[in-house]
C-alpha atoms as a PDB file:
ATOM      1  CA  UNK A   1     -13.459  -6.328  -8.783  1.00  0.00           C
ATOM      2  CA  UNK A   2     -10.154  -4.487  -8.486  1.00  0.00           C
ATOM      3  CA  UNK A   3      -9.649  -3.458  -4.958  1.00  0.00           C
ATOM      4  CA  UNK A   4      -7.067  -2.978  -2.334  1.00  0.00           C
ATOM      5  CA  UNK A   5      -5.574  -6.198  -0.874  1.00  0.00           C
ATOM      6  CA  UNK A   6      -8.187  -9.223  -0.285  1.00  0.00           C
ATOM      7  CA  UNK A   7      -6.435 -11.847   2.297  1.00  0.00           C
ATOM      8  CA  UNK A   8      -8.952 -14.326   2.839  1.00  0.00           C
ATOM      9  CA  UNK A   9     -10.350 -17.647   1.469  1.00  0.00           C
ATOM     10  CA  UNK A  10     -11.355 -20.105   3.993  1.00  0.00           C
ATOM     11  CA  UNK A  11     -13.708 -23.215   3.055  1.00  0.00           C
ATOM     12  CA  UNK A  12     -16.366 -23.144   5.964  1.00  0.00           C
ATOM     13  CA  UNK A  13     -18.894 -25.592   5.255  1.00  0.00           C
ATOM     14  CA  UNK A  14     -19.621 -25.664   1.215  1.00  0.00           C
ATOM     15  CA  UNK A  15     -17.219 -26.753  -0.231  1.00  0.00           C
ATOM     16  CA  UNK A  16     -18.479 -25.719  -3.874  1.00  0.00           C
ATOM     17  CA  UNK A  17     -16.901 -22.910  -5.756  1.00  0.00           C
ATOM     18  CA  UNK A  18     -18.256 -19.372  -4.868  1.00  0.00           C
ATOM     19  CA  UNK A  19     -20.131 -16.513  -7.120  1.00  0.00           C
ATOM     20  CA  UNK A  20     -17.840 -14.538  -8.485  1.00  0.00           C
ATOM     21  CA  UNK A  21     -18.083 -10.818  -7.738  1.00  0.00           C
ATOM     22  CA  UNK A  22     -16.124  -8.888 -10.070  1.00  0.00           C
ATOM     23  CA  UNK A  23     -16.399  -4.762 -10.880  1.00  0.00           C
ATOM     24  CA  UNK A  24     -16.277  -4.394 -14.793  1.00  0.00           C
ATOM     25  CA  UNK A  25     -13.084  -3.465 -16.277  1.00  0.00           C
ATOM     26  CA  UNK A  26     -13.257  -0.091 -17.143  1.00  0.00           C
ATOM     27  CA  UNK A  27     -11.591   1.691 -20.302  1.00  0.00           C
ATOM     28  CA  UNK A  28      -7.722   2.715 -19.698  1.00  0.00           C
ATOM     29  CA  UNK A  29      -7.811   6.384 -19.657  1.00  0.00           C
ATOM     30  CA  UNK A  30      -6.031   8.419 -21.590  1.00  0.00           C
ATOM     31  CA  UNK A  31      -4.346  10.623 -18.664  1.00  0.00           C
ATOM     32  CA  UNK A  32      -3.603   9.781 -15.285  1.00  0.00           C
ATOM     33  CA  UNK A  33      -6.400  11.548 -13.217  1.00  0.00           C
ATOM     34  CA  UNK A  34      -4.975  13.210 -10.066  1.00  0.00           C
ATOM     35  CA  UNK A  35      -7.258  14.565  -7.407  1.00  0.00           C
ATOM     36  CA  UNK A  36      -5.203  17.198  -4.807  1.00  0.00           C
ATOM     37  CA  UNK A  37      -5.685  19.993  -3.198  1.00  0.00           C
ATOM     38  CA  UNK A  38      -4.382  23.228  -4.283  1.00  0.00           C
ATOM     39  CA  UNK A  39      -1.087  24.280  -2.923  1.00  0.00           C
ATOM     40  CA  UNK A  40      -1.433  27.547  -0.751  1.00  0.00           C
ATOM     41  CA  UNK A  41       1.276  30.579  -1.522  1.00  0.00           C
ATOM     42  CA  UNK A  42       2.722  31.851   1.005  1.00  0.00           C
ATOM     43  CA  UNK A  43       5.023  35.218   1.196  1.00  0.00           C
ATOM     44  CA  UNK A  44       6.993  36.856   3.361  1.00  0.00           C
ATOM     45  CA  UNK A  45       6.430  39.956   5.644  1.00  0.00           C
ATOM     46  CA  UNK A  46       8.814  42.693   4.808  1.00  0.00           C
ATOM     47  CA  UNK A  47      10.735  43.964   8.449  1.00  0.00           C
ATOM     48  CA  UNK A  48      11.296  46.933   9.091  1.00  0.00           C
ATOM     49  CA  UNK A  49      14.780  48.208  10.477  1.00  0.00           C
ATOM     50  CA  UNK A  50      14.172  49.762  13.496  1.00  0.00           C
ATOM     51  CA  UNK A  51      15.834  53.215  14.117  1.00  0.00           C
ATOM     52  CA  UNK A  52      19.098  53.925  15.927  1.00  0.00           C
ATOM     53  CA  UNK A  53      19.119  54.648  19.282  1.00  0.00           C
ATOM     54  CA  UNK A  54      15.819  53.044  20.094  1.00  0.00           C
ATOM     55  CA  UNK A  55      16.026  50.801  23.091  1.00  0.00           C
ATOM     56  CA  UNK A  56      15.460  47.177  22.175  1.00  0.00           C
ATOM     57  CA  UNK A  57      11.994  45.965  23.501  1.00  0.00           C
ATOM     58  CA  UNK A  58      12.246  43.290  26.166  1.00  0.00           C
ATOM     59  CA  UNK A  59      12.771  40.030  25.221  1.00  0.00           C
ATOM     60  CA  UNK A  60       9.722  37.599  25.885  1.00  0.00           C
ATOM     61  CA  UNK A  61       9.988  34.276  27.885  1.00  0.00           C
ATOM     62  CA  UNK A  62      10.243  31.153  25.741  1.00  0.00           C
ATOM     63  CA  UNK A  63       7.124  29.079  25.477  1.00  0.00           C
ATOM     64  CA  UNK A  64       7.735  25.388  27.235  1.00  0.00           C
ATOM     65  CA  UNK A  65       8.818  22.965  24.490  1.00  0.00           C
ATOM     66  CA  UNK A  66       6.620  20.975  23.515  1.00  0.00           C
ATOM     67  CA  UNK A  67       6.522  17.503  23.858  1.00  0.00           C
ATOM     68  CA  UNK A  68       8.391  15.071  21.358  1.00  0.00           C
ATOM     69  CA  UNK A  69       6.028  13.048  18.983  1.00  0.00           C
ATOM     70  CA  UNK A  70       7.119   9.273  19.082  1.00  0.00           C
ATOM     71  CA  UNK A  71       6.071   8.833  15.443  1.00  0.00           C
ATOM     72  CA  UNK A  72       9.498   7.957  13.483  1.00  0.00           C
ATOM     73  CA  UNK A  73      10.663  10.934  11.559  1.00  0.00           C
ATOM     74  CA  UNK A  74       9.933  10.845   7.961  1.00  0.00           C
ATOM     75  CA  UNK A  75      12.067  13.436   7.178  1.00  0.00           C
ATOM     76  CA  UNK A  76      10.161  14.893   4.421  1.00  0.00           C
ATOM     77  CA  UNK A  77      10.394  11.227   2.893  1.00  0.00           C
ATOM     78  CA  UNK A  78       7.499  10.165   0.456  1.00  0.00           C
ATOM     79  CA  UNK A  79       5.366   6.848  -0.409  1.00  0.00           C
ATOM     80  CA  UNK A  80       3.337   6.045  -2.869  1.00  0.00           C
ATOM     81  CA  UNK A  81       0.487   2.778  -2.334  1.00  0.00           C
ATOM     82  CA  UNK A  82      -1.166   1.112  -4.565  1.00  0.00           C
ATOM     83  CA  UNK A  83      -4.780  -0.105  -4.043  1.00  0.00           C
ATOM     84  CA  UNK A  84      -4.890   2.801  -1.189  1.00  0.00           C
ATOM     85  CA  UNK A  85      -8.103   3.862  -1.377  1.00  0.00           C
ATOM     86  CA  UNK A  86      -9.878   0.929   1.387  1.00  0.00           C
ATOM     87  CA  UNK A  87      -8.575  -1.881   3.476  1.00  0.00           C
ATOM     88  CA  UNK A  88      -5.143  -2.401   3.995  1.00  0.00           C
ATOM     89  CA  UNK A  89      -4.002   0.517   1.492  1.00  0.00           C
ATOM     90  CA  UNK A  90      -5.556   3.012   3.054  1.00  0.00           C
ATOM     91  CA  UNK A  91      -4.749   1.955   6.667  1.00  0.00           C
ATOM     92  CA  UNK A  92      -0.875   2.135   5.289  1.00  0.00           C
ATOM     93  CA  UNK A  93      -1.303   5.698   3.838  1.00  0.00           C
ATOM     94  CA  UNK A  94      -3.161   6.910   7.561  1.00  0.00           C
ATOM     95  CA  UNK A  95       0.131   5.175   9.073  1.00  0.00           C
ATOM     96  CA  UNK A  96       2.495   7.179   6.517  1.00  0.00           C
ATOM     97  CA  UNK A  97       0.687  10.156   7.166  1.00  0.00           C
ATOM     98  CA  UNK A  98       0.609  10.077  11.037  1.00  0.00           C
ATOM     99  CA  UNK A  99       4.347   9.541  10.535  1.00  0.00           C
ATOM    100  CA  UNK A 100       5.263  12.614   8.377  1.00  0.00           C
ATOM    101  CA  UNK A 101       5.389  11.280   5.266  1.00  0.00           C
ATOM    102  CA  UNK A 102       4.320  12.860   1.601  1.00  0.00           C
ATOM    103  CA  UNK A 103       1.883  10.287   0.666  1.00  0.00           C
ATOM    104  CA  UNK A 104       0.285   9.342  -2.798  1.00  0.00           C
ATOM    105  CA  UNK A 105      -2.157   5.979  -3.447  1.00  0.00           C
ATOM    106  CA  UNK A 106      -3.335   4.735  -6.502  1.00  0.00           C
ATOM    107  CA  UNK A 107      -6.863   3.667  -6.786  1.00  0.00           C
ATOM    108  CA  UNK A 108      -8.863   1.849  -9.661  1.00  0.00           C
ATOM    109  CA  UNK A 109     -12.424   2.707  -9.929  1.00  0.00           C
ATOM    110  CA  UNK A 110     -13.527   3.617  -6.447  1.00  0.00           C
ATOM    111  CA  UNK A 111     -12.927   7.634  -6.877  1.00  0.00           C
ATOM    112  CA  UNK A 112     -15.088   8.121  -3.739  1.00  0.00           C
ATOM    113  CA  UNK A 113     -13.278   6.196  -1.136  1.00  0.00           C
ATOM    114  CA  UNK A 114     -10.084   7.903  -2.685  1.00  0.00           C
ATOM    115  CA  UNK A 115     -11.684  11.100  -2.186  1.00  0.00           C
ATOM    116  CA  UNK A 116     -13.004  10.287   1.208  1.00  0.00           C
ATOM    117  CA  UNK A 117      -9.817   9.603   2.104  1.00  0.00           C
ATOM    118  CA  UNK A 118      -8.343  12.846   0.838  1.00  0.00           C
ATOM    119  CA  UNK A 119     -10.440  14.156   3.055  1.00  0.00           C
ATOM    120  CA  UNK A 120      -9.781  12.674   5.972  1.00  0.00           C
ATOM    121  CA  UNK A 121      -5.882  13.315   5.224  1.00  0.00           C
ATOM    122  CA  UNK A 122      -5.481  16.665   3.938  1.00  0.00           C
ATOM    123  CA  UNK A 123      -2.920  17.089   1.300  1.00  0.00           C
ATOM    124  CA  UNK A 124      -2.751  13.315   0.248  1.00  0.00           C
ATOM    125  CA  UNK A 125      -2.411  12.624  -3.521  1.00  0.00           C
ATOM    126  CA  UNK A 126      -5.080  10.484  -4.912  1.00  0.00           C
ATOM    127  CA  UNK A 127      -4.579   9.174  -9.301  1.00  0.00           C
ATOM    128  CA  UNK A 128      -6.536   6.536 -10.786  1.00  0.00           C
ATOM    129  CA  UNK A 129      -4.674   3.761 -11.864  1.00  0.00           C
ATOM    130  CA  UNK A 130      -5.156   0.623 -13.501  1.00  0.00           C
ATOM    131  CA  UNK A 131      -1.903  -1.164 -12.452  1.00  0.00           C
ATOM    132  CA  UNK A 132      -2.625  -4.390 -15.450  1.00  0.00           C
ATOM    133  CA  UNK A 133      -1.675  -1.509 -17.695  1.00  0.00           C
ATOM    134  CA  UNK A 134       1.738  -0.506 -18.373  1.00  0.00           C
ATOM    135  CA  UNK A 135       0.269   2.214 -20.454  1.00  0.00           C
ATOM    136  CA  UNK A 136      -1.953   3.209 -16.857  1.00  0.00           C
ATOM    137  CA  UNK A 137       1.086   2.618 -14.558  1.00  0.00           C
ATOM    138  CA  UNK A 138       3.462   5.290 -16.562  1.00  0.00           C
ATOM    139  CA  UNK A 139       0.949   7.911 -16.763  1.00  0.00           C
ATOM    140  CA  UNK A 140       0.260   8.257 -12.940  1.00  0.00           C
ATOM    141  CA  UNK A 141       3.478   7.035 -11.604  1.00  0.00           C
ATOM    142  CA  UNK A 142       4.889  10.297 -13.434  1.00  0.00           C
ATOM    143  CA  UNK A 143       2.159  12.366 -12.561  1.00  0.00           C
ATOM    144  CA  UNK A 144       3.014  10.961  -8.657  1.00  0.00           C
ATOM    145  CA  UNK A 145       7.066  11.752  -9.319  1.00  0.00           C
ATOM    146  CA  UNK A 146       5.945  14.952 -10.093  1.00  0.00           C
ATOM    147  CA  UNK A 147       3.897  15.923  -7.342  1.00  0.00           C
ATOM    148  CA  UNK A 148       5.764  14.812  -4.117  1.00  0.00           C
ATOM    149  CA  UNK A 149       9.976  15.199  -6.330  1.00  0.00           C
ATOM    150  CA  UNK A 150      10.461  11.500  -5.543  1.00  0.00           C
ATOM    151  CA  UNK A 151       9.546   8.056  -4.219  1.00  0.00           C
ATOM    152  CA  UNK A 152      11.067   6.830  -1.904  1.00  0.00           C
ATOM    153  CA  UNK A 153       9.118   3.884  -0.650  1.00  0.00           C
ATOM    154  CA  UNK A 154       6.855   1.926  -3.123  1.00  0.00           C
ATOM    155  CA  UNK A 155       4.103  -0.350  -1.343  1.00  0.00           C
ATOM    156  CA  UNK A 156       3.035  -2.318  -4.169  1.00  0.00           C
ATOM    157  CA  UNK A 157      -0.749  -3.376  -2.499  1.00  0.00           C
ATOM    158  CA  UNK A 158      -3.198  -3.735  -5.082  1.00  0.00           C
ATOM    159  CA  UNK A 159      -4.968  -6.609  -6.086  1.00  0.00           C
ATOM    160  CA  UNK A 160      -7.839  -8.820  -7.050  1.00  0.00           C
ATOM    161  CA  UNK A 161      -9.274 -12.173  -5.889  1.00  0.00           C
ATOM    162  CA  UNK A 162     -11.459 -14.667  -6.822  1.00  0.00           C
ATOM    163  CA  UNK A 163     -13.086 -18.154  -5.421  1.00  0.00           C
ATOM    164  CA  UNK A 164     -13.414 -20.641  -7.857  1.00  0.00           C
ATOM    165  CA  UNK A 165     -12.962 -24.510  -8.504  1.00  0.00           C
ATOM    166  CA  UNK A 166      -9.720 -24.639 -10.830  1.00  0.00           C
ATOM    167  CA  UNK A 167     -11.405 -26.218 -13.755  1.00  0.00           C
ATOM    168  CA  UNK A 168     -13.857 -23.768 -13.958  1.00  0.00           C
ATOM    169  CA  UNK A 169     -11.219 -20.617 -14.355  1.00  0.00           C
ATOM    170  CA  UNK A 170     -11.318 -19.339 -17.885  1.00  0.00           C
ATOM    171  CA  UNK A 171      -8.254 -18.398 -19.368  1.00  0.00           C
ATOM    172  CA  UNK A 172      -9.725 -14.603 -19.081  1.00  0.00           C
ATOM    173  CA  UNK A 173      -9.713 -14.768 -15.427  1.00  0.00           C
ATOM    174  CA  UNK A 174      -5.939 -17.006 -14.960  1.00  0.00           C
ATOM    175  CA  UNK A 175      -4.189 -14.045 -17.167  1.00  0.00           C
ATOM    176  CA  UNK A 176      -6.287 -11.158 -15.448  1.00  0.00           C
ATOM    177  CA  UNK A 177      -5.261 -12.431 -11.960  1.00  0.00           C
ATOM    178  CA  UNK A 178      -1.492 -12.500 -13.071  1.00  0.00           C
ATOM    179  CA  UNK A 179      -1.851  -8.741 -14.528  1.00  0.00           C
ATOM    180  CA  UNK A 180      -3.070  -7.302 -11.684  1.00  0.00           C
ATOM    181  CA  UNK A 181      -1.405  -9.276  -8.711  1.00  0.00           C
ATOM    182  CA  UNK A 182       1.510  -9.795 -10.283  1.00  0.00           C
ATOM    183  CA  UNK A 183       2.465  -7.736 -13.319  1.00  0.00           C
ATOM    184  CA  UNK A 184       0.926  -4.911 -11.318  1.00  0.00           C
ATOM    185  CA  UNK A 185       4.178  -4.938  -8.716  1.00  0.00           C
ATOM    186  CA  UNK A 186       6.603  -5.851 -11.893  1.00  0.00           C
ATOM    187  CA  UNK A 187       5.303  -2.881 -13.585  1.00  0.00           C
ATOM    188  CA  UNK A 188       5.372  -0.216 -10.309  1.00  0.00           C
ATOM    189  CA  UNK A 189       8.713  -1.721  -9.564  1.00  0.00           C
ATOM    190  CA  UNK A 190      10.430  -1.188 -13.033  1.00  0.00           C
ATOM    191  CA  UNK A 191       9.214   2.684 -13.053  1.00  0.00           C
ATOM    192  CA  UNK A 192      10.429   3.219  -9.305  1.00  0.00           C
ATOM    193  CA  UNK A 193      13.773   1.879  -9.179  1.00  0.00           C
ATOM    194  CA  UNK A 194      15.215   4.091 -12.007  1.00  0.00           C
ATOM    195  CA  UNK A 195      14.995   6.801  -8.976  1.00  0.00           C
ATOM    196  CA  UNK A 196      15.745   4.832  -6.192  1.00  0.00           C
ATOM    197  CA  UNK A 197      18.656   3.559  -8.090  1.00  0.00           C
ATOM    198  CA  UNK A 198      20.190   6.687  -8.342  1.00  0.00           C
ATOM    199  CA  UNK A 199      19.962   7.963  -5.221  1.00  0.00           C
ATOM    200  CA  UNK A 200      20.881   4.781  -4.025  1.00  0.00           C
ATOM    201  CA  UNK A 201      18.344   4.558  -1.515  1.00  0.00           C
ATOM    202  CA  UNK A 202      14.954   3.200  -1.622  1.00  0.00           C
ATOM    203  CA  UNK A 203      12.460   0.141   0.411  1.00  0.00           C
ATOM    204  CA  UNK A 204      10.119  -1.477  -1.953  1.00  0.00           C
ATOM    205  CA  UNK A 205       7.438  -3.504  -0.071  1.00  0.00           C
ATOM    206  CA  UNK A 206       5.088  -6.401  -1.349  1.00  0.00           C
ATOM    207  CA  UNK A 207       1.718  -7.022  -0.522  1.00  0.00           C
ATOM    208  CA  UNK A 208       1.172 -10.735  -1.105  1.00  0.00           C
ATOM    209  CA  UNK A 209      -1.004 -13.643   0.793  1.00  0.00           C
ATOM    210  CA  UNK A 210      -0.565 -16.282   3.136  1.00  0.00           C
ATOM    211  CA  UNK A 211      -2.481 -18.471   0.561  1.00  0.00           C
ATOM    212  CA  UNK A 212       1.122 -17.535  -1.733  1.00  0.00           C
ATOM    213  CA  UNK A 213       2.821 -19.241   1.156  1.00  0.00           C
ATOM    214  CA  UNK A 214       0.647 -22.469   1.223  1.00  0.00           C
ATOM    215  CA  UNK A 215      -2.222 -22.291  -1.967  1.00  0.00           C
ATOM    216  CA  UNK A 216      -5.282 -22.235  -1.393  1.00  0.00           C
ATOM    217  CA  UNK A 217      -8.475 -24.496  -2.266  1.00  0.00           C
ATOM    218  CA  UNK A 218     -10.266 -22.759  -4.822  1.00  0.00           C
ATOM    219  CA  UNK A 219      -7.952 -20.053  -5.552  1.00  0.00           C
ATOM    220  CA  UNK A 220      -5.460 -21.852  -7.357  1.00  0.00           C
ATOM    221  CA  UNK A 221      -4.496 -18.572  -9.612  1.00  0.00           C
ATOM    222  CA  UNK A 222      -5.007 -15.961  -6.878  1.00  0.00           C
ATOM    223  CA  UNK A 223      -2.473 -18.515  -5.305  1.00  0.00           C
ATOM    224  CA  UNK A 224      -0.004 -18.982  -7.966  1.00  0.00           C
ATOM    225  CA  UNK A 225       0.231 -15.062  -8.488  1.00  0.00           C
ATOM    226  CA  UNK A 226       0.444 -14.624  -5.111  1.00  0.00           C
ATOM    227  CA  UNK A 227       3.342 -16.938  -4.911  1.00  0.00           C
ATOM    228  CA  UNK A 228       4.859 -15.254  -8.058  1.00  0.00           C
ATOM    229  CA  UNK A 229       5.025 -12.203  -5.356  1.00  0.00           C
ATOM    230  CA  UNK A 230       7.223 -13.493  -3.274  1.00  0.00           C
ATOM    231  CA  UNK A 231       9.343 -14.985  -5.761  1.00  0.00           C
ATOM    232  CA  UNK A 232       9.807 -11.346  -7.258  1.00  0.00           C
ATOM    233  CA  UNK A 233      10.433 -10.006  -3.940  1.00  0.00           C
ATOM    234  CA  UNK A 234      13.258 -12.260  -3.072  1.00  0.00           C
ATOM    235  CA  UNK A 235      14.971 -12.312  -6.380  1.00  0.00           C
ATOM    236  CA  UNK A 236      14.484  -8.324  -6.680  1.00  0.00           C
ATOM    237  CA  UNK A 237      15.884  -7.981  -2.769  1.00  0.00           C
ATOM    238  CA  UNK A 238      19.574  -9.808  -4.292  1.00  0.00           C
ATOM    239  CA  UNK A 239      19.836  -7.599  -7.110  1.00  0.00           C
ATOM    240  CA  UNK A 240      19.332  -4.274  -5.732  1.00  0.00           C
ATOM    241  CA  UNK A 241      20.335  -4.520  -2.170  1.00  0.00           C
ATOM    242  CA  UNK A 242      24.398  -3.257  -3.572  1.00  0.00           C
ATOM    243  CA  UNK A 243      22.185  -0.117  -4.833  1.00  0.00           C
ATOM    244  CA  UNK A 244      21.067   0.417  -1.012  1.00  0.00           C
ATOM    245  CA  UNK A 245      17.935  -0.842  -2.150  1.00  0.00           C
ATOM    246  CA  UNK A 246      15.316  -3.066   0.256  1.00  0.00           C
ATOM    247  CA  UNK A 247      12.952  -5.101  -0.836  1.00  0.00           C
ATOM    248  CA  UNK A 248      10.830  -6.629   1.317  1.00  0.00           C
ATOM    249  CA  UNK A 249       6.966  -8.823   1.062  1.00  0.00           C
ATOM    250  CA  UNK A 250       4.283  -8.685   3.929  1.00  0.00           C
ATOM    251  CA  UNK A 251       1.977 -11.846   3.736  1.00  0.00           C
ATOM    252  CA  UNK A 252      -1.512 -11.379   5.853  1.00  0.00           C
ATOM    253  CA  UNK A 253      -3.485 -13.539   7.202  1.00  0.00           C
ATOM    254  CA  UNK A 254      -7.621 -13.176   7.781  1.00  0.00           C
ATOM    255  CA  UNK A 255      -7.494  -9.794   7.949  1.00  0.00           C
ATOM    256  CA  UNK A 256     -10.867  -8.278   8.751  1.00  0.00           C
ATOM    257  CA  UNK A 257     -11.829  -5.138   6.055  1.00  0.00           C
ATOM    258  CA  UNK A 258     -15.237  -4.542   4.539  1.00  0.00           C
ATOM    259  CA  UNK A 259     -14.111  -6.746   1.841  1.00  0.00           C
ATOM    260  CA  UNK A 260     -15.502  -9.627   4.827  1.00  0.00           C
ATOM    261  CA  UNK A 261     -18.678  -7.608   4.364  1.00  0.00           C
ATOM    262  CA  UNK A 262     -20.532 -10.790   3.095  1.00  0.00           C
ATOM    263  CA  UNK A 263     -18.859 -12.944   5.936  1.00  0.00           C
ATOM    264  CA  UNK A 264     -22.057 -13.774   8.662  1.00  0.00           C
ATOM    265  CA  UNK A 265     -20.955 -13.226  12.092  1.00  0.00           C
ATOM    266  CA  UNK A 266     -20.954 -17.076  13.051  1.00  0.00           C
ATOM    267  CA  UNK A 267     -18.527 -17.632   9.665  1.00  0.00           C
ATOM    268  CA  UNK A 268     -16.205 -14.514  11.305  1.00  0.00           C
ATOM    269  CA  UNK A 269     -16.219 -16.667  14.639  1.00  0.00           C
ATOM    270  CA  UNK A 270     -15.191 -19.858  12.550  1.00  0.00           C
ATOM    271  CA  UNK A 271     -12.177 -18.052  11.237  1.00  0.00           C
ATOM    272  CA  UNK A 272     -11.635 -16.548  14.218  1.00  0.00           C
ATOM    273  CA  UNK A 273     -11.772 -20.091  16.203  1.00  0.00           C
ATOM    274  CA  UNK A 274      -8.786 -21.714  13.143  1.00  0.00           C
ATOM    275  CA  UNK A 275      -6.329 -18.693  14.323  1.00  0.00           C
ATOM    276  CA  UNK A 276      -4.271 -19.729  17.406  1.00  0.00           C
ATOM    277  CA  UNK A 277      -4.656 -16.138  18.498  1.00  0.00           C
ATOM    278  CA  UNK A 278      -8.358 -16.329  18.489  1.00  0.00           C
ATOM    279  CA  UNK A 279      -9.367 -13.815  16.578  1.00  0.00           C
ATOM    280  CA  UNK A 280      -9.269 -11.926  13.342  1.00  0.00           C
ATOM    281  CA  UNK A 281      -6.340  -9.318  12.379  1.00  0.00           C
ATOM    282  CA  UNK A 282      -6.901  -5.921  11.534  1.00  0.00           C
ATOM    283  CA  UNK A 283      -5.687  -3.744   8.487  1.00  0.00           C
ATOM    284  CA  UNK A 284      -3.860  -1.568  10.766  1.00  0.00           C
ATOM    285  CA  UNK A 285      -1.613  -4.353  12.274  1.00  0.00           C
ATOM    286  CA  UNK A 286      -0.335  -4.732   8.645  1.00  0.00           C
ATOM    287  CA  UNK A 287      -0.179  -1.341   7.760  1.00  0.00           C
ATOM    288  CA  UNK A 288       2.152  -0.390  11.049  1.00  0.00           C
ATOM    289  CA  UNK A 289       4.641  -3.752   9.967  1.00  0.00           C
ATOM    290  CA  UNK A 290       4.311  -1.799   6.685  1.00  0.00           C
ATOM    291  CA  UNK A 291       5.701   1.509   8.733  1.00  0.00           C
ATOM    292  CA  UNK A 292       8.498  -0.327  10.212  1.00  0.00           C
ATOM    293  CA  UNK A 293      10.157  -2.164   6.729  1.00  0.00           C
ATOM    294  CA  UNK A 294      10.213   1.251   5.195  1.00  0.00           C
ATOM    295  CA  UNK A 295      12.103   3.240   8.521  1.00  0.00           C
ATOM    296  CA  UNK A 296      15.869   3.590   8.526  1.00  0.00           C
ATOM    297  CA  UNK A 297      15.699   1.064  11.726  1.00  0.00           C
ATOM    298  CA  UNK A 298      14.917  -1.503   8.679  1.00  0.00           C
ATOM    299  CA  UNK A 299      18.148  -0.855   6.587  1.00  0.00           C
ATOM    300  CA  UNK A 300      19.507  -4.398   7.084  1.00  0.00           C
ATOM    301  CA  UNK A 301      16.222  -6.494   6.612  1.00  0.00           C
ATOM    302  CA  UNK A 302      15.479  -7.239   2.794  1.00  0.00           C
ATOM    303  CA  UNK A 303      14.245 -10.664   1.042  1.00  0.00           C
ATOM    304  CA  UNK A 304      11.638 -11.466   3.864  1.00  0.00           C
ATOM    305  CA  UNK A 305       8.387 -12.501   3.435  1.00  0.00           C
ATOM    306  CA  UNK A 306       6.612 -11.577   7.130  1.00  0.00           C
ATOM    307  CA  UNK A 307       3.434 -13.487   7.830  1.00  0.00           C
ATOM    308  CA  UNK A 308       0.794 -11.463  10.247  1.00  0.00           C
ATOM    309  CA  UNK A 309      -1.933 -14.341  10.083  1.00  0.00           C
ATOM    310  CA  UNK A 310      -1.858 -14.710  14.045  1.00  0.00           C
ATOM    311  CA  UNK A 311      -0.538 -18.198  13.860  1.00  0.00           C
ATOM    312  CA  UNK A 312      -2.017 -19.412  11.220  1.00  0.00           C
ATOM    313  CA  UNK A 313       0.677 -20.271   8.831  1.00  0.00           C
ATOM    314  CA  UNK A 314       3.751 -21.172  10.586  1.00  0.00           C
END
C-alpha cells in the first residue's frame, strides 16, 4: 500500500496486531509518466490603424470592478505534493489551486484518482512516482521542473503505514517503511533545494504523524520513520533558513479520509470520544495549515512541527 498520508492507529478493543493491507510494489519505470492537458496557443489580433480625420468612437462606461478574492495571492508561484492523488494530498493541491498556484502531485499506483483529480482541477500536473526510488524521484521531479519553470514549495506527503506487533516486522517491511516515509522527503528535498537555493527563496513542508511525536503501539517503524521526519525537518530548517529557505513539519492527528474506510461507525465514535474536541479532523483542516506555512505571511516560522490532532497530543 503506498498512498497519500495515513494518520491513524488507535488500539480499540483487540489489542492483537492487525492484517496487513499492502498494494504490491510495482516495477520502477523507466520514464516519469506525466498526465496534462495540452497547452492551448493563443495569438494575437492584428489592429487596424484607423484613418485620419475619423472621429474617435465614444468611449464606453467601465464595467463595476469586481470584487477582490480573499484567497492569498500566489503570484504565479508553484507546488509540487507528493502522495496527491487522495486524502490529505489532494485536499492540499484543491487548496493550492483555489489559491492561484501552478500545482503538480506525485502519485504511486493509483493513476485514476490522479486523473480524477485532473479533472476536477483543470490544468494540474499529475507523474507517477515511486518516491523509495532515487532513480523514480529524479525522473519526475525534472519532468515537474520542467513543466511549471520552478518549485517553489515542496510538500513532501507521501507515505505508507502498517499495524503490526514489533516482533513480527520483517526486516522487508522496517527498511520499506524508512524508504518511503523517510528517504522519500530526503530524496524530494535534495532535488528541490538546488533551485530554491539559488533563488534564495523556497518553504519545504513535512508531512509526518502525531504517532512521530509520541510512538505508537503496534507501529513501532511507521513511528520511528515518522519521528526521523521531524528530526529532518528541524535540522534541515537551521541549515537553510540563511538561504531564505523554510522548512517546516505538519503532524495530524485522526484525520478522517477513505483510508478510515474499514473503521465501523461505533470505532469512528470511539476515536472521536479520545479527542478533547470531540470529533474527528478533516483532510482539509491540514491542507489549509499547509496553505498558510507556504504564504509570505509565514516567512519567519521554520523548524516547527504543528500538531492538528484536536487535542490529542499536547
Amino acid at each position: 500500500m503506498y498512498n497519500d498520508e495515513f494518520e491513524l492507529t488507535f488500539d480499540l478493543a483487540d489489542a492483537g496486531p492487525k492484517n496487513e493491507q499492502r498494494r504490491p510494489t510495482l516495477p520502477e519505470p523507466e520514464e516519469a509518466a506525466v498526465a496534462a492537458p495540452p497547452v492551448q496557443e493563443t495569438r494575437e489580433t492584428p489592429v487596424s490603424a484607423a484613418p485620419e480625420n475619423t472621429p474617435a468612437p465614444e468611449r464606453e462606461p467601465e464595467p463595476a470592478a469586481e470584487p477582490q478574492s480573499t484567497a492569498p495571492a500566489a503570484k504565479g508561484r508553484t507546488v509540487l505534493i507528493s502522495g496527491g492523488d487522495r486524502g490529505i494530498g489532494a485536499a492540499a493541491a484543491r487548496a493550492f489551486y483555489a489559491a492561484g498556484y501552478r500545482v503538480a502531485v506525485f502519485y504511486h499506483t493509483n493513476a485514476e484518482a490522479a486523473a480524477a483529480l485532473q479533472k476536477e482541477l483543470p490544468g494540474v500536473l499529475a507523474i507517477q512516482c515511486d518516491v523509495a526510488s532515487r532513480a523514480s524521484c529524479e525522473l519526475a521531479f525534472r519532468a515537474a521542473e520542467q513543466a511549471l519553470g520552478r518549485v517553489d514549495v515542496l510538500v513532501s506527503n507521501a507515505g505508507i503505514a502498517q499495524q503490526k506487533l514489533f516482533t513480527d516486522i520483517t526486516p522487508e517491511e522496517w527498511q520499506r517503511m524508512l524508504d518511503v516515509n523517510l528517504t522519500g522527503a530526503f530524496n524530494l528535498c535534495q532535488l528541490a533545494l538546488p533551485g530554491m537555493i539559488r533563488r534564495k527563496a523556497g518553504r519545504i513542508l513535512t508531512v509526518s504523524s502525531m504517532w512521530g511525536q509520541t510512538g505508537g503501539s503496534c507501529e513501532v517503524h511507521y513511528s520511528a520513520a515518522k519521528a526521523g521526519l521531524i528530526g529532518l525537518t528541524k535540522a534541515l530548517a537551521k541549515e537553510e533558513g540563511p538561504s531564505g529557505i523554510t522548512v517546516n513539519c505538519v503532524a495530524p492527528g485522526v484525520i478522517d479520509t477513505d483510508m478510515m474506510a474499514s473503521f465501523t461507525a461505533e470505532d469512528k465514535a470511539a476515536l472521536a470520544e479520545e479527542t478533547p474536541v470531540g470529533r474527528l479532523g478533516t483532510a482539509e483542516e491540514v491542507a489549509k495549515l499547509l496553505l498558510y506555512l507556504a504564504g509570505e505571511d509565514a516567512g519567519y516560522i521554520t523548524g516547527q512541527v504543528f500538531g492538528v490532532n484536536g487535542g490529542l497530543v499536547i
